[in-house]
C-alpha atoms as a PDB file:
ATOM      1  CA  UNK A   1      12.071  41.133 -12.989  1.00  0.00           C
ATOM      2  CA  UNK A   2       8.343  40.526 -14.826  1.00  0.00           C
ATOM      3  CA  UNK A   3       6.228  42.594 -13.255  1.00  0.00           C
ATOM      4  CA  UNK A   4       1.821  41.644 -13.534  1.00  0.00           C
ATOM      5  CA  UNK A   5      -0.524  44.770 -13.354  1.00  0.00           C
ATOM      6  CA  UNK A   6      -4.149  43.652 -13.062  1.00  0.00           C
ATOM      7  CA  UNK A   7      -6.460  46.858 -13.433  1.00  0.00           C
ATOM      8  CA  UNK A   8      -9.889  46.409 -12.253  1.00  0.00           C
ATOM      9  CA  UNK A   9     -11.551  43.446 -11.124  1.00  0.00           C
ATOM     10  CA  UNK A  10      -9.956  39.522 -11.614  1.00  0.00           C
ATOM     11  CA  UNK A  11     -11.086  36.397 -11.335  1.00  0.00           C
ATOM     12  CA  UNK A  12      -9.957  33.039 -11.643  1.00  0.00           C
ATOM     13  CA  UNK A  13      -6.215  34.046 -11.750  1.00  0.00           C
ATOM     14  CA  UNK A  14      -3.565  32.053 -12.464  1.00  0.00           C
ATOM     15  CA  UNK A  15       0.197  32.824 -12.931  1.00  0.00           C
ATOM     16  CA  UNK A  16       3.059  30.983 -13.303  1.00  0.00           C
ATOM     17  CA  UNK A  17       6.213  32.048 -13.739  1.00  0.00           C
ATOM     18  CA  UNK A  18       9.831  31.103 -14.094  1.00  0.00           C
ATOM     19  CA  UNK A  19       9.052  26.907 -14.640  1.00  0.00           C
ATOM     20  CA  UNK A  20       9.144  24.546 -17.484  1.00  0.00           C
ATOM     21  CA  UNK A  21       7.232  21.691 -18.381  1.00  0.00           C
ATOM     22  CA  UNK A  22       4.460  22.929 -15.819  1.00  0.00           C
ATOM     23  CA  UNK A  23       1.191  22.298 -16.029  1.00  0.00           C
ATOM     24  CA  UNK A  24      -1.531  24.348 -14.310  1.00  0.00           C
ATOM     25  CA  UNK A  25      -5.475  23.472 -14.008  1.00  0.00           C
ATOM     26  CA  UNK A  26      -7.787  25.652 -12.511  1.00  0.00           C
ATOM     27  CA  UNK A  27     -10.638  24.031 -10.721  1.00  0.00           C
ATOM     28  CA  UNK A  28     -13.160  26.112  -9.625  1.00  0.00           C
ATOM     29  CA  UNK A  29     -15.123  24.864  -6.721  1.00  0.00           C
ATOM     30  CA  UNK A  30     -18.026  27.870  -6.395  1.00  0.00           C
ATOM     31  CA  UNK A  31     -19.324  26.856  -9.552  1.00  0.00           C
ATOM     32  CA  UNK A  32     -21.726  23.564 -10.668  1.00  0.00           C
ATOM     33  CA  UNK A  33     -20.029  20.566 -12.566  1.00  0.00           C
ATOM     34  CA  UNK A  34     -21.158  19.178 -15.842  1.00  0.00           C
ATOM     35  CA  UNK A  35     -22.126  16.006 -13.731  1.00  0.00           C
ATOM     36  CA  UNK A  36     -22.257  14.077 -17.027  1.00  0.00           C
ATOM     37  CA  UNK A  37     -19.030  14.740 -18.352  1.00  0.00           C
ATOM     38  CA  UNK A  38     -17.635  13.722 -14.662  1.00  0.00           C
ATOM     39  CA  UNK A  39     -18.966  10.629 -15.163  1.00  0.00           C
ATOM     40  CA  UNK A  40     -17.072  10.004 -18.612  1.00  0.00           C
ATOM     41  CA  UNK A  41     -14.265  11.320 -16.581  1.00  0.00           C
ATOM     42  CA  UNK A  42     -14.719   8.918 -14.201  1.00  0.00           C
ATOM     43  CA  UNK A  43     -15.051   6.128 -16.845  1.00  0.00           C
ATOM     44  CA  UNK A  44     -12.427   6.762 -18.727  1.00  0.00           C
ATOM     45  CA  UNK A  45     -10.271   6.362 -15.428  1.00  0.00           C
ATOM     46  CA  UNK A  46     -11.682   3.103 -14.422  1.00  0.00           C
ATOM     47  CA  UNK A  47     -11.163   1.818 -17.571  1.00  0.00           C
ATOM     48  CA  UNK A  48      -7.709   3.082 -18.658  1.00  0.00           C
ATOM     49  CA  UNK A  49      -5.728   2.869 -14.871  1.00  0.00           C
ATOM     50  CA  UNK A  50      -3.811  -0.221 -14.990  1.00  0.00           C
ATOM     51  CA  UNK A  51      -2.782   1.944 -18.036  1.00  0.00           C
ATOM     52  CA  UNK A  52      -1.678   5.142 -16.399  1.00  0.00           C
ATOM     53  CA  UNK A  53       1.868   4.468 -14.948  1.00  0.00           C
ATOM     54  CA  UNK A  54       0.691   4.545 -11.291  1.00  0.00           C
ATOM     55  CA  UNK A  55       1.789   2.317  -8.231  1.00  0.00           C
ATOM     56  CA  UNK A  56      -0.815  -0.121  -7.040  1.00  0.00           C
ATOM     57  CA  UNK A  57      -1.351   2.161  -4.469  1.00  0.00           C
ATOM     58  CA  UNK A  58      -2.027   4.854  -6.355  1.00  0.00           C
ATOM     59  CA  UNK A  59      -4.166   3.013  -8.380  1.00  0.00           C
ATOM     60  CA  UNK A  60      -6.073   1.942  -5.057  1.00  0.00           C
ATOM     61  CA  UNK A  61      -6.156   5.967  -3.691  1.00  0.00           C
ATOM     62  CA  UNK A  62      -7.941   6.936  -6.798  1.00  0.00           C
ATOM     63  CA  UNK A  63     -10.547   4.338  -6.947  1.00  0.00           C
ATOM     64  CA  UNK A  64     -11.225   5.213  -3.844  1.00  0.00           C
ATOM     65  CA  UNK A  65     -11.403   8.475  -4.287  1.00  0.00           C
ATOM     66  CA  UNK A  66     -13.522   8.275  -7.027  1.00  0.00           C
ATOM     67  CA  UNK A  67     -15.935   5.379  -4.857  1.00  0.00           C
ATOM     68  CA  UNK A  68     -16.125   8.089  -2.039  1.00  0.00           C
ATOM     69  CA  UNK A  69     -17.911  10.957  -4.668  1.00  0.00           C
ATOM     70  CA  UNK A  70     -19.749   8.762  -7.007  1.00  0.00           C
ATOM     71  CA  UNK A  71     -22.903   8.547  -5.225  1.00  0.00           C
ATOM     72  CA  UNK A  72     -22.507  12.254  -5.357  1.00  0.00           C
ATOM     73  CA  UNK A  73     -22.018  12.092  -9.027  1.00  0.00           C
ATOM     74  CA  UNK A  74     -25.255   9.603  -9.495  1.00  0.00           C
ATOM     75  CA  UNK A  75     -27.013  12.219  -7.121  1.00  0.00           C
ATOM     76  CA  UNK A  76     -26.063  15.160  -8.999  1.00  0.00           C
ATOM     77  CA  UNK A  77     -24.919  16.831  -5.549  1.00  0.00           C
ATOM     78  CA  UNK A  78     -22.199  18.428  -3.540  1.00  0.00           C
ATOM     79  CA  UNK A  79     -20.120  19.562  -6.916  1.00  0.00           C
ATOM     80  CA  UNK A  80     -17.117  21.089  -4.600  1.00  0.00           C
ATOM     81  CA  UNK A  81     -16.571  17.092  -3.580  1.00  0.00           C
ATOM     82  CA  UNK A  82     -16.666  15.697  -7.095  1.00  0.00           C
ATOM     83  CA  UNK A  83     -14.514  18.677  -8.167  1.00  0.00           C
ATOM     84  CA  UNK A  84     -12.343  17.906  -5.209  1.00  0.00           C
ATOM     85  CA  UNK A  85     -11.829  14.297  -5.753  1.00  0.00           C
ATOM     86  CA  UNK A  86     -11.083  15.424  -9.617  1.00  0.00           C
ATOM     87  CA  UNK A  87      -8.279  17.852  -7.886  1.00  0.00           C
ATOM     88  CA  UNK A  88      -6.775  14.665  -6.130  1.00  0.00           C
ATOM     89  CA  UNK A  89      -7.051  12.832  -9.162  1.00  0.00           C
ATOM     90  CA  UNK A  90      -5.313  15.244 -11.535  1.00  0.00           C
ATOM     91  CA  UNK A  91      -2.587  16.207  -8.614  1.00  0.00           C
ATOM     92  CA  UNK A  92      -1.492  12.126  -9.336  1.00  0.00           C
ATOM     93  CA  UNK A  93      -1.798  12.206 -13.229  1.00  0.00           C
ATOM     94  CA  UNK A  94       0.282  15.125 -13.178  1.00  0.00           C
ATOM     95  CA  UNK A  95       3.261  13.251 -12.461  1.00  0.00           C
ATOM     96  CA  UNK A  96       2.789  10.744 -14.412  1.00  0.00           C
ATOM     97  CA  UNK A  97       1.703  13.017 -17.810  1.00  0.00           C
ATOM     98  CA  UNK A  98       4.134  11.233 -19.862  1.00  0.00           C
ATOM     99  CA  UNK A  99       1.448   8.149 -20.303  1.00  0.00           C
ATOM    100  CA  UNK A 100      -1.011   8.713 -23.297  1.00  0.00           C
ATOM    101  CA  UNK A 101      -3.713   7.865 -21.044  1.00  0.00           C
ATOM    102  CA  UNK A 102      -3.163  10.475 -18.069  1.00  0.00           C
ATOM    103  CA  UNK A 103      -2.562  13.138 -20.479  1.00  0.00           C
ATOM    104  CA  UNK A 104      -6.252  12.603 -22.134  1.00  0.00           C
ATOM    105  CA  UNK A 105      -7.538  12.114 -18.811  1.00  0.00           C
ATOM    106  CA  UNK A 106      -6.064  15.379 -17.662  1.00  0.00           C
ATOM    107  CA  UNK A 107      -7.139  17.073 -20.598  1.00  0.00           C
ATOM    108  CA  UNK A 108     -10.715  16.398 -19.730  1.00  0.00           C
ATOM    109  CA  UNK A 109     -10.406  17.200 -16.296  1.00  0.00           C
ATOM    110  CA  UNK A 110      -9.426  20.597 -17.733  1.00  0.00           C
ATOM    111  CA  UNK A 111     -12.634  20.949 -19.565  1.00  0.00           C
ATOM    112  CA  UNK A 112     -14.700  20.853 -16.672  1.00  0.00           C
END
């Protein structure tokens, strides 16, 4: 059995153990979002999502999701939305990461 021993103080902790071909993202919602590099984000969803292996439905949820924050986005306000609605996003792409397209998008999520 693995053991983890954390001396001192931690923060932003992940840890995964035992899996294969996981993927882990951690989103932060205490801190301020680079609203500019949302808005690529965003973009680059619009434009690629007939692209990303999703159900029209799916396809539908995220546009939505993304309609519901981007005032926020324009606004520059209420970052723990837009990094929630980037959450909801990525929790889709995730099972679809074998497409090109929702493997760059993920990526950039992760850069946030």
């Amino acid at each position: 059995m693995d053991k983890n021993i954390f001396s001192g103080n931690t923060s932003n902790v992940q840890i995964q153990q035992d899996t294969r071909d996981s993927h882990q993202i951690l989103i932060n919602s205490s801190e301020s979002v680079d609203f500019e590099k949302v808005e690529e984000i965003f973009s680059q969803i619009r434009n690629n999502i007939s692209s990303l292996g999703l159900s029209n439905a799916e396809q539908e949820k995220i546009i939505d999701t993304l309609n519901e924050v981007q005032k926020n986005v324009d606004l520059k306000t209420e970052p723990g939305l837009v990094r929630k609605a980037l959450s909801t996003v990525r929790d889709f792409l995730i099972g679809v990461s074998g497409s090109l397209a929702a493997s760059g998008i993920l990526h950039l999520i992760s850069t946030l």
